[in-house]
N, C-alpha and C. Protein backbone atom coordinates (compact mmCIF):
# COMPACT_ATOMS: atom_id res chain seq x y z
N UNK A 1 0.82 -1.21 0.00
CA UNK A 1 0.00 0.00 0.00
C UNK A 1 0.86 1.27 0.00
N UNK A 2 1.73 1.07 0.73
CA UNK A 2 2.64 2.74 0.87
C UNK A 2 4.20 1.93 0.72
N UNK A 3 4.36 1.14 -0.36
CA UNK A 3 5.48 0.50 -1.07
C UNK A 3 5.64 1.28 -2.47
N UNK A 4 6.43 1.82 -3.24
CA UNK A 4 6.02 1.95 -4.51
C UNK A 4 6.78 1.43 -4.84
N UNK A 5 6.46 0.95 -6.07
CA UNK A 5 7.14 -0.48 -7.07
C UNK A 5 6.83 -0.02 -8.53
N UNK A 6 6.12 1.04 -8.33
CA UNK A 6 5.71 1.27 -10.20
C UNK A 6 6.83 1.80 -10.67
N UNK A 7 6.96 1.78 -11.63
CA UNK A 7 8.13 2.76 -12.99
C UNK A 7 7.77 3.81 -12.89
N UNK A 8 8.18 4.88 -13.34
CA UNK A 8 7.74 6.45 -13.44
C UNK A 8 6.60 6.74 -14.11
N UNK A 9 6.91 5.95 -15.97
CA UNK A 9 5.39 6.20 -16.42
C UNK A 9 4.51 5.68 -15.55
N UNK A 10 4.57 4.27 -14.82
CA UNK A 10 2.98 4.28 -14.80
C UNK A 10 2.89 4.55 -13.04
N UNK A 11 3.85 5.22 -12.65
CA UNK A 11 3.21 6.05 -11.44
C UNK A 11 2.33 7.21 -12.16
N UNK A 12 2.85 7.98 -13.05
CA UNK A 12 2.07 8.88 -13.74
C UNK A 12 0.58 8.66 -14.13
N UNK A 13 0.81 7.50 -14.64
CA UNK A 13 -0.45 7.02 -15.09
C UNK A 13 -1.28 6.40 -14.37
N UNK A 14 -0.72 5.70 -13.43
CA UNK A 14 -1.65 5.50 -11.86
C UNK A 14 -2.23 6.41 -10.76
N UNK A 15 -1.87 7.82 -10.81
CA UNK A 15 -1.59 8.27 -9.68
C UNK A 15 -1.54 9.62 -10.54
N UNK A 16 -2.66 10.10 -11.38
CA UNK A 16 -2.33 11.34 -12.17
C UNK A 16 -2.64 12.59 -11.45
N UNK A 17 -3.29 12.78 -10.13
CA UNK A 17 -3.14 13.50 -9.12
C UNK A 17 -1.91 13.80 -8.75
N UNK A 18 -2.26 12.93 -7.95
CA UNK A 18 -0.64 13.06 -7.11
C UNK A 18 0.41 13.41 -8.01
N UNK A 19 0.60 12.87 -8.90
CA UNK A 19 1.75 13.47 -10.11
C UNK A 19 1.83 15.07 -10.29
N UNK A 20 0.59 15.33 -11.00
CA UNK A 20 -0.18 16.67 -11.07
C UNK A 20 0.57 17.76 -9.90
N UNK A 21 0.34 17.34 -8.17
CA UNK A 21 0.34 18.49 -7.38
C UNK A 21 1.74 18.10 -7.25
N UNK A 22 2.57 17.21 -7.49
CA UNK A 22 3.95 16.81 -7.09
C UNK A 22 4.76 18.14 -7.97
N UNK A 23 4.85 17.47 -9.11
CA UNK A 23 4.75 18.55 -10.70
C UNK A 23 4.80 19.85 -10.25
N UNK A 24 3.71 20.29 -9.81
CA UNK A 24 3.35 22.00 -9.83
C UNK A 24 4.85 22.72 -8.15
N UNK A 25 4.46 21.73 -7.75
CA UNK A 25 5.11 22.15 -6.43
C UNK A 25 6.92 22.63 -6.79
N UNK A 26 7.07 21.28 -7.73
CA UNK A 26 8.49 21.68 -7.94
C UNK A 26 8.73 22.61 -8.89
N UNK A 27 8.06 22.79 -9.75
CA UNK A 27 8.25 23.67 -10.93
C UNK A 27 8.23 25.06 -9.87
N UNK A 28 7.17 25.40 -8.92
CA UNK A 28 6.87 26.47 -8.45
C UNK A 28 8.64 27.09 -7.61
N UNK A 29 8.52 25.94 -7.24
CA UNK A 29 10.41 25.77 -6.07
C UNK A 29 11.29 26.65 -7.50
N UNK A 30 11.35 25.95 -8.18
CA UNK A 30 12.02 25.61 -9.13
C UNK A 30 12.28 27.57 -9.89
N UNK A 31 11.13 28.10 -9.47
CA UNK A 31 10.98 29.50 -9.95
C UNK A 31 11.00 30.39 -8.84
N UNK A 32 10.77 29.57 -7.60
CA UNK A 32 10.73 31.01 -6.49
C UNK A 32 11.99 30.78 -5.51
N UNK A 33 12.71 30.16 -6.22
CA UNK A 33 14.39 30.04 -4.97
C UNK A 33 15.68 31.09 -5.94
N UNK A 34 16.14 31.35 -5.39
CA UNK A 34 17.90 32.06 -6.08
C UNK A 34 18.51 31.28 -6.99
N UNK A 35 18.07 30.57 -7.24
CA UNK A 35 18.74 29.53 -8.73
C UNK A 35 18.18 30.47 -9.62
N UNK A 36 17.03 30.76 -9.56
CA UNK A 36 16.75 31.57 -10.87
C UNK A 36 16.81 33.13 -10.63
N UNK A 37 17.07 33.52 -9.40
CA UNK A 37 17.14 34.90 -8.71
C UNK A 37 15.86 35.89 -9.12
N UNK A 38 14.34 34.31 -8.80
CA UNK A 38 13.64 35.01 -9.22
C UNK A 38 12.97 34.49 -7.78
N UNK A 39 11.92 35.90 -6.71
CA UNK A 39 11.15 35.28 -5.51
C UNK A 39 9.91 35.51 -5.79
N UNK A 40 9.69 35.99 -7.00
CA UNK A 40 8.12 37.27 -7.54
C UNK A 40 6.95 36.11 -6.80
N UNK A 41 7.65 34.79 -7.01
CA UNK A 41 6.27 33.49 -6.70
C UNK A 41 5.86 33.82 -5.02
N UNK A 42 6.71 33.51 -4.28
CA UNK A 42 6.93 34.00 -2.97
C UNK A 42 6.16 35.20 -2.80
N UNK A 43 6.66 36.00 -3.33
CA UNK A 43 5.94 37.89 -2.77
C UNK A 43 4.50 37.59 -3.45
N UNK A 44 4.39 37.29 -4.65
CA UNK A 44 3.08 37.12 -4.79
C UNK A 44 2.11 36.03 -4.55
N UNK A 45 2.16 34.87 -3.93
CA UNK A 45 1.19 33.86 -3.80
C UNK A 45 1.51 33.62 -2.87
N UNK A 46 2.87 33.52 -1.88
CA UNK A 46 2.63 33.24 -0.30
C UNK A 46 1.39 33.23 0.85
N UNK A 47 1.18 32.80 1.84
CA UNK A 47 0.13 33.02 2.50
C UNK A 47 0.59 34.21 3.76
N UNK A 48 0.21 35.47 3.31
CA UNK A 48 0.24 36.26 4.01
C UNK A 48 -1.04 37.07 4.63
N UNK A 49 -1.25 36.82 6.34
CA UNK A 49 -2.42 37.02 6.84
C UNK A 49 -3.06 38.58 6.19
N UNK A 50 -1.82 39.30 6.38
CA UNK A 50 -2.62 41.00 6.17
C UNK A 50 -2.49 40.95 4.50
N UNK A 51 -2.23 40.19 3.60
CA UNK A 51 -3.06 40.67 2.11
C UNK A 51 -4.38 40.06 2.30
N UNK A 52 -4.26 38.76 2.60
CA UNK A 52 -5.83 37.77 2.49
C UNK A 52 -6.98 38.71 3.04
N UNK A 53 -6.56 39.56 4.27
CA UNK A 53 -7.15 40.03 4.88
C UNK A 53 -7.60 41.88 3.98
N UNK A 54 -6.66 41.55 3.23
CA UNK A 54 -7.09 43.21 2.08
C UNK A 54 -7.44 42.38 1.01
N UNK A 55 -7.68 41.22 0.73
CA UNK A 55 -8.49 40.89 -0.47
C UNK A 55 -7.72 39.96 -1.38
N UNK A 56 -6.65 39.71 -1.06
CA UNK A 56 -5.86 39.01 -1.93
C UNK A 56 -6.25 37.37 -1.36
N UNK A 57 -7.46 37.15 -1.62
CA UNK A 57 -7.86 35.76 -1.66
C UNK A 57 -7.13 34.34 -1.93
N UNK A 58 -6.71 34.63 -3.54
CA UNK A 58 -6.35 33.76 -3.58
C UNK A 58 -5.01 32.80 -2.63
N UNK A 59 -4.35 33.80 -1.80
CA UNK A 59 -3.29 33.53 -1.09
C UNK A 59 -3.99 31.97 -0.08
N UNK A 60 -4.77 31.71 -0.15
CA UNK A 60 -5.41 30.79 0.87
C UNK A 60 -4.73 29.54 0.25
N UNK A 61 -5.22 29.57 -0.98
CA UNK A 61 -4.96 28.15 -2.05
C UNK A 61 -3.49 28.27 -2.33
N UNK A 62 -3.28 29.09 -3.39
CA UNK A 62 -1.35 29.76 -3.69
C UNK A 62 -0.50 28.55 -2.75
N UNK A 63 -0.77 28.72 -1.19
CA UNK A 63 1.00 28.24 -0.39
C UNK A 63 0.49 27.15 -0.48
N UNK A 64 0.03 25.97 -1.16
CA UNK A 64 0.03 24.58 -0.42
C UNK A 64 1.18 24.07 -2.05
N UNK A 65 1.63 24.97 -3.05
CA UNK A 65 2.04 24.86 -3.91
C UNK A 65 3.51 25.13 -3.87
N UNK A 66 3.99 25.71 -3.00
CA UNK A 66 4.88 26.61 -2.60
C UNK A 66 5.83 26.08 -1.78
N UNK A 67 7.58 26.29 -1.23
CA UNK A 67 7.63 25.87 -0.04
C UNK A 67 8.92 26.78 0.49
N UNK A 68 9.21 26.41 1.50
CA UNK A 68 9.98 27.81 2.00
C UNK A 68 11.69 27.43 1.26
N UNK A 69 12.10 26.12 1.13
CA UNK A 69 14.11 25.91 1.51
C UNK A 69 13.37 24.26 0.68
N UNK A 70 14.29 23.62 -0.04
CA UNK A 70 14.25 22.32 -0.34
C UNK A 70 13.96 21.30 0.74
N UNK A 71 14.62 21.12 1.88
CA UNK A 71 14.36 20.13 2.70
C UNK A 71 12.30 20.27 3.00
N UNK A 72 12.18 21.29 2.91
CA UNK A 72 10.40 21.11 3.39
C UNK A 72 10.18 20.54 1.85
N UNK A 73 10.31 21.44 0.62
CA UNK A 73 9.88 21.06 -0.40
C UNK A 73 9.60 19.18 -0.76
N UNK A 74 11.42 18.78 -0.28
CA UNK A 74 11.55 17.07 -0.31
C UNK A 74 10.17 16.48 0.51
N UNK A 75 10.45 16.92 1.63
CA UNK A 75 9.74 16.14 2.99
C UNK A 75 7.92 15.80 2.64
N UNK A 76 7.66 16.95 2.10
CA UNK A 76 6.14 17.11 1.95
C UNK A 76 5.93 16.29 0.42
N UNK A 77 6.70 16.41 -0.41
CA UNK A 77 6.20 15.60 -1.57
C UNK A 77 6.68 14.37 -1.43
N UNK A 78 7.68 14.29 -0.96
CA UNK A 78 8.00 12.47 -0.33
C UNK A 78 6.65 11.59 0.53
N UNK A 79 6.18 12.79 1.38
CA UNK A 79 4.65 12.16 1.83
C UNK A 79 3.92 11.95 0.98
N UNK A 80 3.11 13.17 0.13
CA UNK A 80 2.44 13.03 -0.65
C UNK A 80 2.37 11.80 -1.71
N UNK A 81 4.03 11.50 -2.14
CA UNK A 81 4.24 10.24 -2.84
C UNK A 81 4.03 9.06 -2.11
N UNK A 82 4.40 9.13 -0.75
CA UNK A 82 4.20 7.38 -0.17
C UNK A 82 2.61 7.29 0.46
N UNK A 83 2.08 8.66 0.70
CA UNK A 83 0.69 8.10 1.44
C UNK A 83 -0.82 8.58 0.24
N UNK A 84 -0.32 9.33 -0.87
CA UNK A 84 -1.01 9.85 -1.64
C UNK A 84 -2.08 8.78 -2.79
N UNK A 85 -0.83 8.12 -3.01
CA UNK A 85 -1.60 7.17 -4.06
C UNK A 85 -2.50 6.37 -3.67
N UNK A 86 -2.23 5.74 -2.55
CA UNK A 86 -3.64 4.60 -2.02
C UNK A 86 -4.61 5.69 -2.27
N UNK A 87 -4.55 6.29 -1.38
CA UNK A 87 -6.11 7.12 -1.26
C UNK A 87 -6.51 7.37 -2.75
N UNK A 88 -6.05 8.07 -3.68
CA UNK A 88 -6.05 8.59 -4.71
C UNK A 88 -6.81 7.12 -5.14
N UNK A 89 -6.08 5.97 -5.27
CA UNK A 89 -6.63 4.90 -5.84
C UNK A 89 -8.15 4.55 -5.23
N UNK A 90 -8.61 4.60 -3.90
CA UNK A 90 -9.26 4.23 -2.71
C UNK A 90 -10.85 5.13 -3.37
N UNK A 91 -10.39 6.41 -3.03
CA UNK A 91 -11.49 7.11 -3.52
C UNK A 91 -11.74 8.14 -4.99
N UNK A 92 -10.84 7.76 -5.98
CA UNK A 92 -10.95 8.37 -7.17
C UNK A 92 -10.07 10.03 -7.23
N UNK A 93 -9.94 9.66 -8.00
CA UNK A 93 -9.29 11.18 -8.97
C UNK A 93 -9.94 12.48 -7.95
N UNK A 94 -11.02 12.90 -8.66
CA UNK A 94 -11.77 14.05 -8.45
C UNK A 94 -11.53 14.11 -6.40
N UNK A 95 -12.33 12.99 -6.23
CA UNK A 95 -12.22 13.21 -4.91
C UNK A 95 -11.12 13.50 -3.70
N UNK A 96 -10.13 12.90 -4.05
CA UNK A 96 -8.74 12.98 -3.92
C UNK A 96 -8.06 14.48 -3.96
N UNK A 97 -8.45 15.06 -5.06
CA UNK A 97 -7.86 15.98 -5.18
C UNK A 97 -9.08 17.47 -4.29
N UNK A 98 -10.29 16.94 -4.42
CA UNK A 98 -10.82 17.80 -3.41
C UNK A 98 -10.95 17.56 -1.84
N UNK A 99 -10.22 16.82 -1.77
CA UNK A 99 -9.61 16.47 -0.04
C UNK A 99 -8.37 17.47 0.16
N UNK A 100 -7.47 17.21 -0.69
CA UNK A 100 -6.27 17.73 -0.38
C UNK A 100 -6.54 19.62 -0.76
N UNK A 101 -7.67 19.95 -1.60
CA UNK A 101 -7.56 21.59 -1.94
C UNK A 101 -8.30 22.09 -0.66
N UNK A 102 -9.50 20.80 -0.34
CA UNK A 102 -10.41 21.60 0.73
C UNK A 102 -9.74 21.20 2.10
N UNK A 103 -8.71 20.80 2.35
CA UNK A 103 -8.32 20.36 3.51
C UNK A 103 -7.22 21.34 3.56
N UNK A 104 -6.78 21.87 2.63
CA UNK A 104 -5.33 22.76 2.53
C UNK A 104 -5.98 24.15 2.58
N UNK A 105 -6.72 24.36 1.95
CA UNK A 105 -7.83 25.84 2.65
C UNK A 105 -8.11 25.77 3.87
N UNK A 106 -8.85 25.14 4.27
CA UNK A 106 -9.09 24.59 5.89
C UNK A 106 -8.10 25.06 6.56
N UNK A 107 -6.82 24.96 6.61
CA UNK A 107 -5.82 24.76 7.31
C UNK A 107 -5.46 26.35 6.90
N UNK A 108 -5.77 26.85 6.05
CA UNK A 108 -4.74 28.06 5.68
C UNK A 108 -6.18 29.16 6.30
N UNK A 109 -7.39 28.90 6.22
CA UNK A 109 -8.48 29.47 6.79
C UNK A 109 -8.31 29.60 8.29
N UNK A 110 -7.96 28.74 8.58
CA UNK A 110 -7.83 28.83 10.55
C UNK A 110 -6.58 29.28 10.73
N UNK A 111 -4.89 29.28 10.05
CA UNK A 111 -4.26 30.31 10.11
C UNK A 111 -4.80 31.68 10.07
N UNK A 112 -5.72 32.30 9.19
CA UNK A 112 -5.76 33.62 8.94
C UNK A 112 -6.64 34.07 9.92
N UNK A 113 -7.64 32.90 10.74
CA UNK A 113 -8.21 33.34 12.02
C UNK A 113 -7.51 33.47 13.18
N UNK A 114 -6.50 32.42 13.33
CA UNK A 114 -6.13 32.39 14.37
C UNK A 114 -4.45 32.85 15.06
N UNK A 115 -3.47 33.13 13.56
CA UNK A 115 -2.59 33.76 14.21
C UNK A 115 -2.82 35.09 13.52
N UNK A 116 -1.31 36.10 13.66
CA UNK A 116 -1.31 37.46 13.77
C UNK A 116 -1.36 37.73 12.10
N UNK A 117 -1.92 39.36 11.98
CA UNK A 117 -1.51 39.31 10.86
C UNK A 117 -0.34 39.65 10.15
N UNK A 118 0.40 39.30 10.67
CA UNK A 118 2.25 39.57 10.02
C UNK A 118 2.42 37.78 9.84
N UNK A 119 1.60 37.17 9.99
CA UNK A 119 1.95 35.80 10.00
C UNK A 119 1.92 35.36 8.34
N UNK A 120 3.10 35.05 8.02
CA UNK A 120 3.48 34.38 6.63
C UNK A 120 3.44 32.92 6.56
N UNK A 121 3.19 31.98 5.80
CA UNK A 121 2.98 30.52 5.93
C UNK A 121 2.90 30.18 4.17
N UNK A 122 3.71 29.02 4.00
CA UNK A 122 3.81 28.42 2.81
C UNK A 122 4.14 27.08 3.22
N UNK A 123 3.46 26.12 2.04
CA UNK A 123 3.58 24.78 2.37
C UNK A 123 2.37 23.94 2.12
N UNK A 124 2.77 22.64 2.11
CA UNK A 124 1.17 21.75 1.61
C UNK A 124 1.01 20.93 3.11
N UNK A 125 1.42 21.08 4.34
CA UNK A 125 1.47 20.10 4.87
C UNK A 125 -0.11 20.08 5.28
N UNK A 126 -0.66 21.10 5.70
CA UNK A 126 -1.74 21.04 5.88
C UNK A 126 -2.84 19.90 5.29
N UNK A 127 -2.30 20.32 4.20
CA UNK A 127 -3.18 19.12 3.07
C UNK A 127 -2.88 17.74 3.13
N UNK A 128 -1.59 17.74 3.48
CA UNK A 128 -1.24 16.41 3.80
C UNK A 128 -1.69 15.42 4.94
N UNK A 129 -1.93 16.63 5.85
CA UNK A 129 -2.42 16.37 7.78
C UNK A 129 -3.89 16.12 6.83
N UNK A 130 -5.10 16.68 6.07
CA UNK A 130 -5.92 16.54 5.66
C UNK A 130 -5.35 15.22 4.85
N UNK A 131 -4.87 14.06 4.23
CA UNK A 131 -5.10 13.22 3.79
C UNK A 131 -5.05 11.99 4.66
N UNK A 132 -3.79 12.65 6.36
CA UNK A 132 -3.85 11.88 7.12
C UNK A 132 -5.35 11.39 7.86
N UNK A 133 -6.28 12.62 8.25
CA UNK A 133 -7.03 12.67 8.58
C UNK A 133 -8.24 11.99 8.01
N UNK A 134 -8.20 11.81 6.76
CA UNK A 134 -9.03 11.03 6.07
C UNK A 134 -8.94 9.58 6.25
N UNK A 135 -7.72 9.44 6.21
CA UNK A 135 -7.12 7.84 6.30
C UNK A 135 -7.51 7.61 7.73
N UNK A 136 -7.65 8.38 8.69
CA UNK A 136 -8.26 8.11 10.24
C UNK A 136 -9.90 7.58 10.03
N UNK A 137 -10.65 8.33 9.41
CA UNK A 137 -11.85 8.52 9.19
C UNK A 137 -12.09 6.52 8.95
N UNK A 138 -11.52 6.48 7.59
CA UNK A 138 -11.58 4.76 6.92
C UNK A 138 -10.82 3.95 8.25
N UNK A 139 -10.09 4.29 8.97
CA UNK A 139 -9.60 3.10 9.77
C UNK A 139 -10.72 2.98 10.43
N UNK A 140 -11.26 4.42 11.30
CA UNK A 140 -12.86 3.93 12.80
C UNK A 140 -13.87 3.31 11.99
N UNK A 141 -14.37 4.00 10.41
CA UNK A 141 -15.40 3.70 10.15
C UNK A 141 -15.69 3.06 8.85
N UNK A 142 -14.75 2.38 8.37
CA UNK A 142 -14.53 1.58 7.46
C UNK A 142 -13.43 0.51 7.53
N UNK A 143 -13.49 -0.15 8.33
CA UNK A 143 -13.01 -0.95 8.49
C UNK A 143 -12.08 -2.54 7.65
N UNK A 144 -13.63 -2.45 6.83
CA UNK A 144 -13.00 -3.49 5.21
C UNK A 144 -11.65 -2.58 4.55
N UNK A 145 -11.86 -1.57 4.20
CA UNK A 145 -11.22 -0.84 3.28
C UNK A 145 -9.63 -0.93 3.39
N UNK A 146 -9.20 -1.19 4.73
CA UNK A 146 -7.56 -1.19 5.10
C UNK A 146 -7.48 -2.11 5.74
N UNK A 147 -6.01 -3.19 5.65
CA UNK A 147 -5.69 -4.15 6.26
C UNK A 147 -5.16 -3.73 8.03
N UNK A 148 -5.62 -4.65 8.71
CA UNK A 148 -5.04 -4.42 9.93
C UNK A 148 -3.52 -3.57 9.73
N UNK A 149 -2.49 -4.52 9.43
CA UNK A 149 -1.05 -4.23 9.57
C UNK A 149 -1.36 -2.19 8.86
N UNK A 150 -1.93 -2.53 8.35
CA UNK A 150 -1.90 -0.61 7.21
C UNK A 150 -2.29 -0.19 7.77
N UNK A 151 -3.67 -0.29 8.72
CA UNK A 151 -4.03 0.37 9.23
C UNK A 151 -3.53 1.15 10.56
N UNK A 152 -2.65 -0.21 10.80
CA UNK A 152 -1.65 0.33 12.59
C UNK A 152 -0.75 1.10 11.95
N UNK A 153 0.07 0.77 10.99
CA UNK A 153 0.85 1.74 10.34
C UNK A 153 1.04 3.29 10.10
N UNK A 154 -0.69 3.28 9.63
CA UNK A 154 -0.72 4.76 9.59
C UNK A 154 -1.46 5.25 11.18
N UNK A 155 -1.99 4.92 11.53
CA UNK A 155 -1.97 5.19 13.26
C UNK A 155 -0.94 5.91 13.87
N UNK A 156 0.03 4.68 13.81
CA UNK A 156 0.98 5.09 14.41
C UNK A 156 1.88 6.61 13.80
N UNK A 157 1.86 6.56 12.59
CA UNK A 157 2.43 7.70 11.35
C UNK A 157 1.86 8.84 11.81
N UNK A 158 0.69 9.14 11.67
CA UNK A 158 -0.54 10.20 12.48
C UNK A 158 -0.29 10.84 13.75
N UNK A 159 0.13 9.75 14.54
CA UNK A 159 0.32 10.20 16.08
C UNK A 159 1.51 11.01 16.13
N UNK A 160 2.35 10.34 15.38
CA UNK A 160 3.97 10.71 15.60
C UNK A 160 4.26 11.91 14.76
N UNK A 161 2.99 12.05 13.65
CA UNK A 161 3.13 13.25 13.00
C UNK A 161 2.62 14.72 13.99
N UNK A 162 1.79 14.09 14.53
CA UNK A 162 1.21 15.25 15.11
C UNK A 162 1.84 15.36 16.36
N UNK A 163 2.39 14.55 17.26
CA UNK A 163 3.27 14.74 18.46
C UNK A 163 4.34 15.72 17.76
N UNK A 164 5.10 15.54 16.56
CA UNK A 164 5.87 16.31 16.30
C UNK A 164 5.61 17.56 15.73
N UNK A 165 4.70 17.92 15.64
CA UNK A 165 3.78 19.30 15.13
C UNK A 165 4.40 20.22 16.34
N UNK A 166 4.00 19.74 17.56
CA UNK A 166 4.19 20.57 18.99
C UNK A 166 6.15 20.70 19.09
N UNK A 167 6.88 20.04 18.62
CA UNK A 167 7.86 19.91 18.74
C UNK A 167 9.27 20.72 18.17
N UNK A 168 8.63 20.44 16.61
CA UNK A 168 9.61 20.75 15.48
C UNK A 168 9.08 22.37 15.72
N UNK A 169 10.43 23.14 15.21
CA UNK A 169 10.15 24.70 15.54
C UNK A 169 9.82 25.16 13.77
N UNK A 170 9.16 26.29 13.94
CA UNK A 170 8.91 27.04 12.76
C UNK A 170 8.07 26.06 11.86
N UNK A 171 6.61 25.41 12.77
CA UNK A 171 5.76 24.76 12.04
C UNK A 171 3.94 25.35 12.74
N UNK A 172 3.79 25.21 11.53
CA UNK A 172 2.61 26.12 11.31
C UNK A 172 1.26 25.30 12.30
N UNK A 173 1.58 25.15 13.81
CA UNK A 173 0.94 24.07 14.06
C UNK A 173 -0.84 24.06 14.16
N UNK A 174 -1.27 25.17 13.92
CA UNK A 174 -2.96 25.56 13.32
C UNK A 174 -3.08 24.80 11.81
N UNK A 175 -2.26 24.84 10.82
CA UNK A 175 -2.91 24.45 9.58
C UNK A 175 -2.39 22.88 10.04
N UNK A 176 -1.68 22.11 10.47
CA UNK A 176 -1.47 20.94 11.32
C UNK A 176 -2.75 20.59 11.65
N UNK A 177 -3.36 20.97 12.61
CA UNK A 177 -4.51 20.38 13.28
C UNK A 177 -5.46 20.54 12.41
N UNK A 178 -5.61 21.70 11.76
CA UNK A 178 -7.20 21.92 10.95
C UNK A 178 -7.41 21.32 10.02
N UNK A 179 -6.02 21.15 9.52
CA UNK A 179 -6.26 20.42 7.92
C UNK A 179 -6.54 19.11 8.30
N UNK A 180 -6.01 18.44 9.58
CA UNK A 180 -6.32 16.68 9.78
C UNK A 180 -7.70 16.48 10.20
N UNK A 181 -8.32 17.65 10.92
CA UNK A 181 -9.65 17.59 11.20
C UNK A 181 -10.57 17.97 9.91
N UNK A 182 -10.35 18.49 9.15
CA UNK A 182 -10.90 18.82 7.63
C UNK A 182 -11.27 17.72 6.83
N UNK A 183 -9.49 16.58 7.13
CA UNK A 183 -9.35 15.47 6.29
C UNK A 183 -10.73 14.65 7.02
N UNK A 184 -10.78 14.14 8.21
CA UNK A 184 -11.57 13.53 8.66
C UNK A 184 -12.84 13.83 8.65
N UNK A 185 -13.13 14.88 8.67
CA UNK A 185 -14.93 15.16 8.42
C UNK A 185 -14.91 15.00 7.15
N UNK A 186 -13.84 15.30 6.31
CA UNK A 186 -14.51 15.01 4.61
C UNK A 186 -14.91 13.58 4.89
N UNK A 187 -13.66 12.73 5.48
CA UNK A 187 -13.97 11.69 5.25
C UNK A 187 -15.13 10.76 5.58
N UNK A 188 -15.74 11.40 6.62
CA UNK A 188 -17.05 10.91 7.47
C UNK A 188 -18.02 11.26 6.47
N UNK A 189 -18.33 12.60 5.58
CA UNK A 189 -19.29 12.38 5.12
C UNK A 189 -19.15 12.20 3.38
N UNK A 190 -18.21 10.97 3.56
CA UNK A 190 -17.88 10.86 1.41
C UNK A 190 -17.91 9.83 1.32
N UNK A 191 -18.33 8.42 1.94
CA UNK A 191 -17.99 7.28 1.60
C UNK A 191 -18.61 6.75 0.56
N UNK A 192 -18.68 7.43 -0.75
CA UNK A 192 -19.25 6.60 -1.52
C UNK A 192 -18.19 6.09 -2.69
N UNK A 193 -16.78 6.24 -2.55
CA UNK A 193 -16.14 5.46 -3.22
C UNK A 193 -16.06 3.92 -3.39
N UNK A 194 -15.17 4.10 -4.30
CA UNK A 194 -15.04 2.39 -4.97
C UNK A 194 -14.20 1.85 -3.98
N UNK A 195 -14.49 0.39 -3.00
CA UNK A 195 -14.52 0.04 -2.05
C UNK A 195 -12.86 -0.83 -2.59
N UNK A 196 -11.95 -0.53 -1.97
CA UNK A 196 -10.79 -1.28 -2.53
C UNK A 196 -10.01 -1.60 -1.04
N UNK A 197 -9.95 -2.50 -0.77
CA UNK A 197 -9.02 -3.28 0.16
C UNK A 197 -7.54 -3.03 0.36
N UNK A 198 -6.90 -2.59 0.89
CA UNK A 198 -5.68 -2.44 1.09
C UNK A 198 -4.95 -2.47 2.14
């Protein structure tokens, strides 16, 4: 389940989501770091509380695309790659990808409520804590859908993610919690995917 064994094409072709937001993330890196001595991506799509708050909306969606230094950039699409595809496979394309946009708003929505507005934030983890959160949802209340051993697996992954939320410094620990609670209510009220065992 969170093994990958495919070739490149047909991760692509398995997994055309996940490919999709993997794709955008680096290209975005790829234009807003000093390699290209270009930050325009940064100044303009970052999540910054006092534009969202003058109207610059779109900043909510913008940072889950974004990331601050390579090591976050690696870390978050390395998740996305090992815990992304089941689900993606589990509950379809479309749905998949509106877990991770509405769970990554979520998370960037309760930032802009709840810290200051000088508060800057970029990053997908949110969305990611939202896919964890989903995968919580199928372990209490779907039970067929994941094998025991997968299911302790990501349990345990969840806990240790979020124990380290409180821990690790310079982490956004509001879009942390909101986005995993986002993931999980989507997941409580969507079960009408294609029922796949894993």
């Amino acid at each position: 389940m969170f093994t990958r064994t495919e070739s490149f094409r047909e991760f692509i072709r398995l997994y055309p989501i996940v490919t999709l937001i993997v794709a955008i993330q680096i290209i975005a890196f790829l234009f807003s770091t000093d390699l290209l001595s270009n930050e325009w991506l940064l100044v303009k799509f970052a999540g910054v509380n006092l534009f969202i708050w003058e109207g610059e909306y779109w900043r909510l969606l913008t940072p889950l695309f974004l990331h601050a230094n390579f090591s976050h950039l690696l870390f978050n699409c390395f998740s996305l790659i090992l815990f992304g595809p089941a689900l993606e496979t589990m509950i379809g394309k479309t749905k998949f990808l509106l877990v991770f946009i509405i769970a990554g708003i979520t998370a960037n929505v309760a930032t802009l409520f709840l810290e200051p507005l000088t508060y800057t934030h970029v990053g997908s983890s949110g969305a990611i804590f939202g896919i964890f959160g989903f995968y919580i949802s199928i372990i209490l209340f779907r039970k067929g859908w994941m094998t025991k051993p997968n299911s302790q697996l990501i349990l345990s992954l969840a806990v240790i993610s979020l124990v380290m939320t409180f821990i690790q410094p310079n982490v956004n620990i509001v879009a942390h919690l909101f986005g995993f609670l986002a993931g999980f209510i989507i997941g409580l009220l969507s079960f009408s995917g294609k029922k796949t065992t894993f």
